[in-house]
Protein backbone atom coordinates (compact mmCIF):
# COMPACT_ATOMS: atom_id res chain seq x y z
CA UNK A 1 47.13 -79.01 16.59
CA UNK A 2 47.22 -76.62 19.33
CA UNK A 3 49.96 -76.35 22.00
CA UNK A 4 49.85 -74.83 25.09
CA UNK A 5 52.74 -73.94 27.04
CA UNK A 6 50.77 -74.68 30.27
CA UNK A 7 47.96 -77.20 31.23
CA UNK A 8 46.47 -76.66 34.84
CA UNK A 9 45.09 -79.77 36.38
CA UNK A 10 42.61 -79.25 39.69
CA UNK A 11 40.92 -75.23 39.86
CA UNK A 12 41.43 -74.23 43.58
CA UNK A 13 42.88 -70.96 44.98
CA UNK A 14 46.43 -71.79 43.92
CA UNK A 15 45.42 -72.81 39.99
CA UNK A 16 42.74 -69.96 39.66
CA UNK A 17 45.80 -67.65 41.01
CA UNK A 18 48.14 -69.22 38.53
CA UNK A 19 45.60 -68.76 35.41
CA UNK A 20 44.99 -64.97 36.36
CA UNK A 21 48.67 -64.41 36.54
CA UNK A 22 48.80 -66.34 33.31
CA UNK A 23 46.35 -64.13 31.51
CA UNK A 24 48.03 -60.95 30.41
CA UNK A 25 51.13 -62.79 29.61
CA UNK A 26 51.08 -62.65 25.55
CA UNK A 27 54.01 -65.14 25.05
CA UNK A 28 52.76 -68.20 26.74
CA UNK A 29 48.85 -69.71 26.63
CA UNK A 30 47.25 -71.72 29.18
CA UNK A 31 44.45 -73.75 30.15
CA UNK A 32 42.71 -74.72 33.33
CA UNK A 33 40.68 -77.93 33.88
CA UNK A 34 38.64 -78.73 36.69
CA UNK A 35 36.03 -82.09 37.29
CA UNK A 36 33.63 -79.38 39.26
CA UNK A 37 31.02 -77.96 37.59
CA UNK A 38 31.72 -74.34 39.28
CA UNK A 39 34.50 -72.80 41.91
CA UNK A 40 33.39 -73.63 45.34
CA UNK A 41 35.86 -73.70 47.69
CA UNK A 42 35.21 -75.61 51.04
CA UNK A 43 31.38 -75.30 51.03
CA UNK A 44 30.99 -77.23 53.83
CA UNK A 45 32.70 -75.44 56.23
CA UNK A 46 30.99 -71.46 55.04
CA UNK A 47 30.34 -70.41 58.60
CA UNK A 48 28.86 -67.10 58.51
CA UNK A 49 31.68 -65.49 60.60
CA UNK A 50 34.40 -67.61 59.80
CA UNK A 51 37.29 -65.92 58.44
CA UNK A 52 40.54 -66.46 56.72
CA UNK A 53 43.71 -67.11 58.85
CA UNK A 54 45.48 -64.42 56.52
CA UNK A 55 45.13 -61.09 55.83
CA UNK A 56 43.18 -59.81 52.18
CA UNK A 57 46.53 -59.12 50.11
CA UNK A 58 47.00 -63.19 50.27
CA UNK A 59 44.19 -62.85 47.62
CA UNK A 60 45.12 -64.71 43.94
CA UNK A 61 47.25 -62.50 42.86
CA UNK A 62 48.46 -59.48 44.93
CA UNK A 63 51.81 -60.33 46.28
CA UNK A 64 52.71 -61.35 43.05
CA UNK A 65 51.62 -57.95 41.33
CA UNK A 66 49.61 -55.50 43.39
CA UNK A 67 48.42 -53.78 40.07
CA UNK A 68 46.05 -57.02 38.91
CA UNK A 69 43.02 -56.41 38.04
CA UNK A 70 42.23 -59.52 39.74
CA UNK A 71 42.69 -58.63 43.29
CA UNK A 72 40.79 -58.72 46.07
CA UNK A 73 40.61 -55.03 46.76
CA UNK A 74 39.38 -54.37 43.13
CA UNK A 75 36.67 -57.16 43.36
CA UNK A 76 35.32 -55.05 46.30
CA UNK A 77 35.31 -51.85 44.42
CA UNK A 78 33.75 -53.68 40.92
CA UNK A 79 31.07 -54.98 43.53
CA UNK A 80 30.65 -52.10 45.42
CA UNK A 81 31.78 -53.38 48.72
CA UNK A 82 35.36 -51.24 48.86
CA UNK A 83 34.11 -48.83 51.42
CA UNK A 84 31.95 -51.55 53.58
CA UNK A 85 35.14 -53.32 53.32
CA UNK A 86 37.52 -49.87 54.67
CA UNK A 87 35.17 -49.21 57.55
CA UNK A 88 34.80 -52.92 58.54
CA UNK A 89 38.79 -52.54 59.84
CA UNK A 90 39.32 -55.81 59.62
CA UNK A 91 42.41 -57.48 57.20
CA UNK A 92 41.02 -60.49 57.70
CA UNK A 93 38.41 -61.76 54.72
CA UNK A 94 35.55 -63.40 55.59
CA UNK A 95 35.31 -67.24 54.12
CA UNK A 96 32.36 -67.02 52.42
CA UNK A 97 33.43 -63.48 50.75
CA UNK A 98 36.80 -64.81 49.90
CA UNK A 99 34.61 -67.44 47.85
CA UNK A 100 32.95 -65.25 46.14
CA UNK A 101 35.76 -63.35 45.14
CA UNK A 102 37.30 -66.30 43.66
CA UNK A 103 34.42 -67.00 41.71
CA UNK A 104 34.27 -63.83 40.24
CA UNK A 105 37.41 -64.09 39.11
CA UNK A 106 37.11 -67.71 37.63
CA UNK A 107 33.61 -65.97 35.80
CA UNK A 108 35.83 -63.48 34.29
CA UNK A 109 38.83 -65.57 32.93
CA UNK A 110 39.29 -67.09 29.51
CA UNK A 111 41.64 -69.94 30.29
CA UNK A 112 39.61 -72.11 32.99
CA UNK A 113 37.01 -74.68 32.33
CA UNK A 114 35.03 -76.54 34.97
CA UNK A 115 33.08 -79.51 33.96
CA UNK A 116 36.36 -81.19 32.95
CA UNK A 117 37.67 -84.01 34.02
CA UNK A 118 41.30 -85.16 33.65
CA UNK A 119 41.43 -88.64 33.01
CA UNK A 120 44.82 -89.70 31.67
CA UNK A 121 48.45 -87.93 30.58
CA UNK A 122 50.53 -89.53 28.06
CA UNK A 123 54.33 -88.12 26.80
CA UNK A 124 54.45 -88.17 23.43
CA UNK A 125 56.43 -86.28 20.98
CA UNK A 126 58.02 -83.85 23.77
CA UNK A 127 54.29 -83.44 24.76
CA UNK A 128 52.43 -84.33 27.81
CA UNK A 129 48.83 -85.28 25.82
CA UNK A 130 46.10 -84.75 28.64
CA UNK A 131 42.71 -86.78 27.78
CA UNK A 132 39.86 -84.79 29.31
CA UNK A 133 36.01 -85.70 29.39
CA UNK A 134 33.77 -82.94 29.59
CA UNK A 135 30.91 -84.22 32.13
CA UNK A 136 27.78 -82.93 30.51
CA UNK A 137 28.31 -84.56 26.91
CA UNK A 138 30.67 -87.30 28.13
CA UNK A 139 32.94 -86.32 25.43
CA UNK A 140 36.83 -86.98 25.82
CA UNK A 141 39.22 -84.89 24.04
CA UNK A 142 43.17 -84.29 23.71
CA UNK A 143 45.00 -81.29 24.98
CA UNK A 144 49.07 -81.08 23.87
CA UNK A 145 50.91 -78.83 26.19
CA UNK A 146 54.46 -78.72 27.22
CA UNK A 147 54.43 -78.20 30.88
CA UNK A 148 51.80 -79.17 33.63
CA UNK A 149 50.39 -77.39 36.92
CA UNK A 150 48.80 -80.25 39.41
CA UNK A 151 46.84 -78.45 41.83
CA UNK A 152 44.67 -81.25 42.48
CA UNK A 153 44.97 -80.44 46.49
CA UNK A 154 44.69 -82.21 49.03
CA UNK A 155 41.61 -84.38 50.28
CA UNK A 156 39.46 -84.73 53.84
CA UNK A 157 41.59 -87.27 55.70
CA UNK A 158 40.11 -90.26 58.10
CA UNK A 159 41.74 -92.17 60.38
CA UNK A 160 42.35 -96.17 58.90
CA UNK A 161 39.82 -97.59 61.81
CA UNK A 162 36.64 -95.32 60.28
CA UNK A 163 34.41 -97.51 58.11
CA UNK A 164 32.13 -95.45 56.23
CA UNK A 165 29.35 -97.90 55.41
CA UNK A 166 29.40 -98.67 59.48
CA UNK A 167 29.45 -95.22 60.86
CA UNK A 168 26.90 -92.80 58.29
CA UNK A 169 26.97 -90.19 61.28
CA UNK A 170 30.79 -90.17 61.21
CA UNK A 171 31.64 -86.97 59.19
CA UNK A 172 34.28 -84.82 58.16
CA UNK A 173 34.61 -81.24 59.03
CA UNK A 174 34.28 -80.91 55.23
CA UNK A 175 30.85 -82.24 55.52
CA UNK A 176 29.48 -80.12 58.73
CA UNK A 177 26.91 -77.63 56.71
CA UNK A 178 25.67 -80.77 54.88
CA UNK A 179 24.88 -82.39 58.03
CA UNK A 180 23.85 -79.50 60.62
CA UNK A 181 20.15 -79.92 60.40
CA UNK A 182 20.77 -83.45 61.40
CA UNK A 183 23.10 -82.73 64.06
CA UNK A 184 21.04 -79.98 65.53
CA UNK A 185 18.45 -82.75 66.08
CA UNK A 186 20.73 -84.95 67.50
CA UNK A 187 20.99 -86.03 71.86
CA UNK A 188 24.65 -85.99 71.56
CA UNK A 189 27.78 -84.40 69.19
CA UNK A 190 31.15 -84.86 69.74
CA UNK A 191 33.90 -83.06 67.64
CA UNK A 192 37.33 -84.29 67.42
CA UNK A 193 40.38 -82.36 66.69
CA UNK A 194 42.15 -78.84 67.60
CA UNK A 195 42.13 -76.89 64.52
CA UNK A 196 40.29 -74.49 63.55
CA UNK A 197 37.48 -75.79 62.12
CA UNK A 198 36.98 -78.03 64.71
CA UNK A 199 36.85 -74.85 67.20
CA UNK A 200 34.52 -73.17 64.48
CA UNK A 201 32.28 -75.82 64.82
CA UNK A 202 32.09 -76.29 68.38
CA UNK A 203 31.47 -72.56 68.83
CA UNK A 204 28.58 -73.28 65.92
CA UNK A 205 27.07 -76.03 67.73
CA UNK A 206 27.44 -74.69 71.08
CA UNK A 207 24.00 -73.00 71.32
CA UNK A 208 22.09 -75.92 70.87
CA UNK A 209 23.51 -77.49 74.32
CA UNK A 210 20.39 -75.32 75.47
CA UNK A 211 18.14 -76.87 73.62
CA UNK A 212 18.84 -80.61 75.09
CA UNK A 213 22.51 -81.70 73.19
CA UNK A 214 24.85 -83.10 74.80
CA UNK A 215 28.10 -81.30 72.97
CA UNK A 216 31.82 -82.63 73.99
CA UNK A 217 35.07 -81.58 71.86
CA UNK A 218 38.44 -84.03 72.50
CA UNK A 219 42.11 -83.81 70.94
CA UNK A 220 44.85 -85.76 71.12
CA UNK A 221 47.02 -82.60 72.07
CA UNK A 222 47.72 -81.75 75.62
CA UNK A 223 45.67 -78.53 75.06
CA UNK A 224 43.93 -76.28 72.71
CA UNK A 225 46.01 -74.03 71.79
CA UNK A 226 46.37 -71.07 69.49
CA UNK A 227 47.68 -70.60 66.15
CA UNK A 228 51.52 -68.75 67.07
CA UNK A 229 51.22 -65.20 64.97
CA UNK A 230 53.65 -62.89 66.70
CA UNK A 231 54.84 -61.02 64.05
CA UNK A 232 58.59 -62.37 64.17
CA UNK A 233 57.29 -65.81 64.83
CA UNK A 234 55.45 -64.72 60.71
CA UNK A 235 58.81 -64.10 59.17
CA UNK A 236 59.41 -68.02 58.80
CA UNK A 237 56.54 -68.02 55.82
CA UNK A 238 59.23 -65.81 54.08
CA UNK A 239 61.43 -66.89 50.72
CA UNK A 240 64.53 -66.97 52.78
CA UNK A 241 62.92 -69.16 55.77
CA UNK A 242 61.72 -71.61 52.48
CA UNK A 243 65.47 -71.74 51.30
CA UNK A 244 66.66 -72.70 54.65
CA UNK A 245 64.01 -75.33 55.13
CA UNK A 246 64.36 -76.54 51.90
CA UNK A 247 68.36 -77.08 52.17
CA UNK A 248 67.68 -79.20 55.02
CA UNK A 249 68.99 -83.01 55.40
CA UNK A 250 65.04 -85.06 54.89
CA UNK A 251 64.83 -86.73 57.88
CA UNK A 252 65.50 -83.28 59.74
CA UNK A 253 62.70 -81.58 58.13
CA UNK A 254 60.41 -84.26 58.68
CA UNK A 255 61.12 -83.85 62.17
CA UNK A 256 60.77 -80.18 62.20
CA UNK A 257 57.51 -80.19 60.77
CA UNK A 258 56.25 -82.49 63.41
CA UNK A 259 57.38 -79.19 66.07
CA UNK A 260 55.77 -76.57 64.07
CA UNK A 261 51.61 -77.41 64.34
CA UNK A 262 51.50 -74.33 66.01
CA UNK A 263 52.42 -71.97 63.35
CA UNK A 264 49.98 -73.56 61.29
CA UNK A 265 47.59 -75.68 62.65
CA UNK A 266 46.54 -74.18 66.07
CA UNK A 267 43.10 -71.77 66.31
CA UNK A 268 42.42 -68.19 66.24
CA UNK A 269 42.96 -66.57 69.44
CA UNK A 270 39.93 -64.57 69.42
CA UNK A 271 37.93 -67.52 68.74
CA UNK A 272 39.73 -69.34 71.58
CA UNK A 273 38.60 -66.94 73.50
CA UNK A 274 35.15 -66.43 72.88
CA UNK A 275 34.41 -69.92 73.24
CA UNK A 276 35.70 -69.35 76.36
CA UNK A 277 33.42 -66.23 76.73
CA UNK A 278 30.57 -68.25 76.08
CA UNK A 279 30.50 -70.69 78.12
CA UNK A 280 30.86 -68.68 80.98
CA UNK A 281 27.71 -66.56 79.65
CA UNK A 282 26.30 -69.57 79.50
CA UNK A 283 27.25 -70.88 82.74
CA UNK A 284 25.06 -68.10 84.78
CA UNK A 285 22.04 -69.41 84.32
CA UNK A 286 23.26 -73.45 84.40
CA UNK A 287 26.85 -74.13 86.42
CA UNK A 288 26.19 -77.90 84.92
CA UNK A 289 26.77 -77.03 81.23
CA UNK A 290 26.07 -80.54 79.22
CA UNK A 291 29.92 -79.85 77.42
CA UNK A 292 32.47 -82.12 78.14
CA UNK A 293 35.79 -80.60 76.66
CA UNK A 294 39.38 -82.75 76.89
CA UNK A 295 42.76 -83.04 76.14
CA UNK A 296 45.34 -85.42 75.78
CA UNK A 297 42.27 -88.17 74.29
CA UNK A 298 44.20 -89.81 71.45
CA UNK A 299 40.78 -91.38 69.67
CA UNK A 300 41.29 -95.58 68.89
CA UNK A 301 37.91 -96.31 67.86
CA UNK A 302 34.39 -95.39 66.85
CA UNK A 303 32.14 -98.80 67.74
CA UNK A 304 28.05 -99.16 67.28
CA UNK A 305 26.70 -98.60 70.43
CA UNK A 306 23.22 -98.26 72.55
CA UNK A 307 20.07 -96.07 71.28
CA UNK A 308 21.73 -95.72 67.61
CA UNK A 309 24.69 -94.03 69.73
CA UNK A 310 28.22 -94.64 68.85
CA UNK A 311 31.14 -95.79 71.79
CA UNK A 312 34.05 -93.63 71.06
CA UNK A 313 37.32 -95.29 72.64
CA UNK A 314 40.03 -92.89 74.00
CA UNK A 315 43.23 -93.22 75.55
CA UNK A 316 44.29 -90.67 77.99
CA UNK A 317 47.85 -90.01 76.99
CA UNK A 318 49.52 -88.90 79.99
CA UNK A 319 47.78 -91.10 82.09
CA UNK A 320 47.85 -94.21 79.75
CA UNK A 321 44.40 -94.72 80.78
CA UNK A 322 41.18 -95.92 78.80
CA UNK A 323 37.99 -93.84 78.23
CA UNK A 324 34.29 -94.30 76.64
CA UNK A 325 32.37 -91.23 75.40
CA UNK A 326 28.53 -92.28 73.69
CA UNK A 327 27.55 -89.77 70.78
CA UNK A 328 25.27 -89.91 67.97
CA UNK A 329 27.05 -87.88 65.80
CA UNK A 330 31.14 -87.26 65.76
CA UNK A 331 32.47 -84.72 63.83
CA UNK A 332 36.21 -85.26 62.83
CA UNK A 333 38.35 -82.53 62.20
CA UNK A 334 41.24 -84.87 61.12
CA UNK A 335 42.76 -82.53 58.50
CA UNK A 336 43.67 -83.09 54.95
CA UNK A 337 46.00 -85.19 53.06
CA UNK A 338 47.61 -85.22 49.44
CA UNK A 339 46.57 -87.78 47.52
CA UNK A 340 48.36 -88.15 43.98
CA UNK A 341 45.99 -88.44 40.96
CA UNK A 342 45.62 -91.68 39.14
CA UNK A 343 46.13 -90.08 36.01
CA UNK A 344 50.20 -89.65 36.88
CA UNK A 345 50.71 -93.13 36.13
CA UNK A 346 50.79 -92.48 32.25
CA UNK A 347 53.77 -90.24 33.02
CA UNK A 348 55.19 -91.81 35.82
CA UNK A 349 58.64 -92.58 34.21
CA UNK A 350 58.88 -88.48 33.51
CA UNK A 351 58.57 -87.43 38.02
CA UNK A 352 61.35 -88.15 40.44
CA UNK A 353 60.70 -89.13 43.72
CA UNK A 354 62.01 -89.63 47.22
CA UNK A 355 63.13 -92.82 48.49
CA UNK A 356 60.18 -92.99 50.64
CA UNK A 357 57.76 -92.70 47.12
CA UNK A 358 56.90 -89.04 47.58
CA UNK A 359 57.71 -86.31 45.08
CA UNK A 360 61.50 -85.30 44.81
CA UNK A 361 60.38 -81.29 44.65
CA UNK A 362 62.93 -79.19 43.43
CA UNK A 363 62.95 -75.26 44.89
CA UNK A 364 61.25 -73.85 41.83
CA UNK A 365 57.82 -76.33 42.56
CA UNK A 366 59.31 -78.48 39.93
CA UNK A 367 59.28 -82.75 39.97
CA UNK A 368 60.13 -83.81 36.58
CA UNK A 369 63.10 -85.03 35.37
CA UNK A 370 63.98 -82.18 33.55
CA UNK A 371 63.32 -79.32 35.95
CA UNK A 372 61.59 -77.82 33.89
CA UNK A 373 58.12 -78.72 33.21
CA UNK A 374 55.71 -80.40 36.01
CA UNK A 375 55.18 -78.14 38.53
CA UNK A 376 52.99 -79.03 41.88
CA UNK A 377 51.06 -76.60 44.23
CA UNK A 378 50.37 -77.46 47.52
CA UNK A 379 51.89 -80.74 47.49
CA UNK A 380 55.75 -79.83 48.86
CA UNK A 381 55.47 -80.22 52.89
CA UNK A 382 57.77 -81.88 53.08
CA UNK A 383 59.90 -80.38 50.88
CA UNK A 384 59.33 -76.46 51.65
CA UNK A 385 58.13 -76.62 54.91
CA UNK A 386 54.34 -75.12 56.74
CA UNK A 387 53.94 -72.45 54.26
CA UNK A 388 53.10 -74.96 51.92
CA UNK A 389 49.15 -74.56 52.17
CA UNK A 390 49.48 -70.75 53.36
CA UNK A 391 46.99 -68.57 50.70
CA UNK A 392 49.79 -65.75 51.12
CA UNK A 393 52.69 -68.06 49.50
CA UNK A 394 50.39 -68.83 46.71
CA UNK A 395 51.20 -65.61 44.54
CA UNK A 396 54.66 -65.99 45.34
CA UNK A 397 54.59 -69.70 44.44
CA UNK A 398 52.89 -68.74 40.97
CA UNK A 399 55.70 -66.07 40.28
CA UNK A 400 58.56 -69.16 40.04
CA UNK A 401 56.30 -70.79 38.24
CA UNK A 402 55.49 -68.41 35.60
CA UNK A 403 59.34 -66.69 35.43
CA UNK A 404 60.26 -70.92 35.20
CA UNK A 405 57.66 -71.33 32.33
CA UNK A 406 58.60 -67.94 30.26
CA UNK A 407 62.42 -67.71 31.15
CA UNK A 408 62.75 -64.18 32.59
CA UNK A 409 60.98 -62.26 35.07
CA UNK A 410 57.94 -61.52 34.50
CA UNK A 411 57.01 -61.33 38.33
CA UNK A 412 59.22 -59.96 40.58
CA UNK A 413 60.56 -62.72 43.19
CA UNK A 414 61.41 -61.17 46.74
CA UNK A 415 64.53 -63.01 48.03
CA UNK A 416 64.65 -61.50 51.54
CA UNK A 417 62.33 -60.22 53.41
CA UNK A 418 62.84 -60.87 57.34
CA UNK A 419 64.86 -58.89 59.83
CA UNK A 420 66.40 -62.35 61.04
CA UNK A 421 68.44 -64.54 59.34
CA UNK A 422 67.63 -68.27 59.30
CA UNK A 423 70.97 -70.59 59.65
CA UNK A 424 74.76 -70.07 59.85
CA UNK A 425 75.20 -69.01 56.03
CA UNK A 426 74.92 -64.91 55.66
CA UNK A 427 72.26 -64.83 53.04
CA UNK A 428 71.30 -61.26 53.62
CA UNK A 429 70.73 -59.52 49.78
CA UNK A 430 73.06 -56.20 49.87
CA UNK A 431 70.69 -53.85 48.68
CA UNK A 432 68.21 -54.96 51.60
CA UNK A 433 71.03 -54.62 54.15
CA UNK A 434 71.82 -51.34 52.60
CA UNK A 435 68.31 -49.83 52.60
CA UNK A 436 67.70 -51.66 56.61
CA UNK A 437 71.16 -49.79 57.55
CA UNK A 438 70.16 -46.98 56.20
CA UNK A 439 66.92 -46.80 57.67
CA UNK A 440 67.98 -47.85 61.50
CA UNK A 441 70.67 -45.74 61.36
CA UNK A 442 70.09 -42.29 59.45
C-alpha cells in the first residue's frame, strides 16, 4: 500500500503551485486530483486584453523560490516569448497567457491528475483514505495519505431570488464568453456589479451599443471605484499585516473585511478610465449614447417581462426609492463564494470549526484537530484577511504548508516585510531593523 504524505484535492493556481513546490522535495510524495479533464482557469472570462491584478512574480512558485524551474519568467524563455515579454514593459500578465503558463506547468508535472474526481475521505488507521473515480473508465480507487490540501476554491455566487430554470439569460460573469454571441444579438444587456469583470465586460460589450444594444451597468455601491494600489496601501498583503489580522477578536475582523472592498475588489484604474475614454469617443458622433450607467441600485429582483425582456427591480439606496430597468440579457458579476465539498463529511469529526460553522483556521492554513494535517487554500477570509484569494500570497501560503508538512524549512518564510508596523505590539525582526537603519542612515 502506498502512502503519500500529501493528497491535493481541487487543481487551481494555488494546488498546481503547491505540487510544483512539492516536486523536487525527495522526502515527502504527493498527489494532485482534479474532476476537470485539463487546467483551465476561468475560461469564461479570457478577454483578449484582460490582465492580472498582480504583477508576473505572483506566478506558482516565485516568491516562494525565485530559482524554480517552474516560473513564469522561465515559461517565457522555454516558449520563446522572454524578450516579447521584456519589451512589452508591462509586469502585469495577460489572463489568457497566465493560463497558458499554468498549463504548461501542470503538462510537465508528475504528481497531478485531472480526470479525477474526489468522491469521499474516510480516517482510518492514522490515514485519511480518499476514494477517487477516474471519469473516463468510471473506475474508483483508494489513495492513503497522511495530510490533505483542499483547494477546491470557491464557486460563481447568485443572489437567493435568481431561479435558474426561470431566467436562462441570467448569467454569471463566469459564463460571459459562453454567451457573447447571444448577447451581441441581443436589444438590451445589463451588467450588474463593480468589479472587475463586470467593468471588463462592459468595456467588451460597449461597441455593440452602435450596432442597436441598449447596454446599462448598475451596482449597489455609491460609485465605481478603483481597486486602492498605492504602494503603502500594498504592504497590508504582507506576513506581518496577516499576523495582525489574524490575532484579531472574530467579530472585529468580520467587520474589517466589510471596509476593505477596495483593496481587493474595486477595478483597474486604467480600465476605469478608458471606459471613460470611450464613451466620450463615442459621444462625438451621438451625445444620446443608448448606456445607462448607475450607482447606489441595490438589485431585489429579476421578473419575466414584455418581448422575452426581463423587469429588473432596483432600489435606489440613498434615496430609498424604487426603479425598473427591461433587459434581455443581465450579466451578474456577483462574485464568488466558498462552498465546502461534500466529501468532508466522512471526516467531519477530524476539522474544527467556528461557532458560526465555518472553519476554525489556524495561522499555518491548518483546520484539523491536530494542527497538523488538513490544510485549506483560499478558504481563510475570514480568518487571514483580503489577501486570501491574492495569486501573490499563494507561494507564500505553499511555503507554511510545505515547511508544516516536512518539519524544517525548506522554503524560506519572510516574517517582515513593510516599512510600517501594523498594531501596538513592536513586531519589527532585528535583522530587518538593522539592515533598514543601516540603509536610511549610512
Amino acid at each position: 500500500m502506498k502512502i503519500y504524505s500529501l493528497i491535493g484535492i481541487g487543481i487551481g493556481p494555488f494546488n498546481l503551485g503547491l505540487a510544483a513546490l512539492t516536486e523536487p522535495i525527495t522526502e515527502i510524495n504527493t498527489l494532485f486530483f482534479d474532476q476537470s479533464e485539463s487546467f483551465d482557469w476561468h475560461p469564461g472570462l479570457m478577454l483578449p486584453n484582460a490582465t492580472l491584478q498582480v504583477p508576473f512574480m505572483a506566478d506558482l512558485v516565485t516568491l516562494a523560490d525565485p530559482t524554480n524551474k517552474y516560473s513564469f519568467l522561465n515559461y517565457c524563455k522555454q516558449t520563446n516569448r522572454l524578450y516579447p515579454f521584456y519589451i512589452r514593459e508591462n509586469f502585469n500578465v495577460l489572463r489568457k497567457e497566465y493560463n497558458f503558463y499554468c498549463q504548461w506547468v501542470a503538462a510537465q508535472l508528475t504528481n497531478v491528475r485531472f480526470g479525477h474526481e474526489v468522491m469521499k475521505i474516510e480516517y482510518n488507521n492514522n490515514l485519511y483514505e480518499v476514494a477517487v473515480r477516474r471519469s473516463k473508465t468510471g473506475k474508483t480507487e483508494i489513495y492513503y495519505a497522511e495530510r490533505l490540501a483542499l483547494g477546491t476554491g470557491t464557486q460563481p455566487y447568485l443572489p437567493a431570488f435568481i431561479d435558474r430554470n426561470q431566467t436562462p439569460n441570467v448569467i454569471h460573469t463566469s459564463q460571459y464568453l459562453l454567451h457573447k454571441k447571444q448577447l451581441q444579438k441581443s436589444g438590451s444587456v445589463a451588467v450588474i456589479g463593480s468589479g472587475q469583470s463586470a467593468a471588463e465586460i462592459f468595456q467588451d460589450l460597449l461597441p455593440y451599443t452602435e450596432q442597436g444594444m441598449q447596454l446599462s451597468w448598475f451596482t449597489r455601491s455609491p460609485r465605481f471605484y478603483p481597486m486602492e494600489y498605492s504602494k503603502l496601501t500594498l504592504e497590508l498583503t504582507s506576513p506581518e499585516y496577516v499576523d495582525y489580522f489574524f490575532n484579531l477578536p472574530e467579530e472585529k475582523r468580520r467587520k474589517l473585511l466589510l471596509k476593505q472592498n477596495a483593496l481587493y475588489k474595486g477595478i483597474n484604474y486604467d480600465l476605469i478610465n478608458n471606459i471613460f475614454d470611450q464613451l466620450y469617443e463615442m459621444s462625438v458622433d451621438n451625445t444620446s449614447l443608448p448606456v445607462n450607467i448607475r450607482s447606489n441600485m441595490r438589485l431585489e429582483n429579476i421578473l419575466p417581462g414584455e418581448e422575452s425582456a426581463y423587469e429588473l427591480l432596483f432600489t435606489e439606496t440613498e434615496q430609498q426609492e424604487p426603479y425598473t430597468c427591461p433587459a434581455h440579457y443581465v450579466v451578474l458579476a456577483t462574485g464568488y463564494k466558498y462552498k465546502e465539498p461534500a466529501f468532508l463529511q466522512g471526516i467531519a469529526a477530524r476539522i474544527n470549526r467556528q461557532p458560526d460553522g465555518l472553519f476554525q483556521v489556524q495561522r499555518d492554513y491548518t483546520i484539523d484537530i491536530n494542527d497538523n494535517e488538513i490544510f485549506v487554500q483560499n478558504a481563510e477570509l475570514h480568518t487571514h484577511g483580503f489577501v486570501t484569494p491574492d495569486l501573490g500570497m499563494g507561494a507564500y501560503r505553499n511555503a507554511h504548508i510545505i515547511n508544516k508538512v516536512t518539519g524544517r524549512e525548506v522554503y524560506q518564510v519572510e516574517k517582515r516585510i513593510a516599512f510600517q508596523t501594523f498594531g501596538t505590539t513592536k513586531a519589527i525582526n532585528n535583522e530587518f531593523e538593522t539592515t533598514y537603519r543601516h540603509t536610511t542612515v549610512g
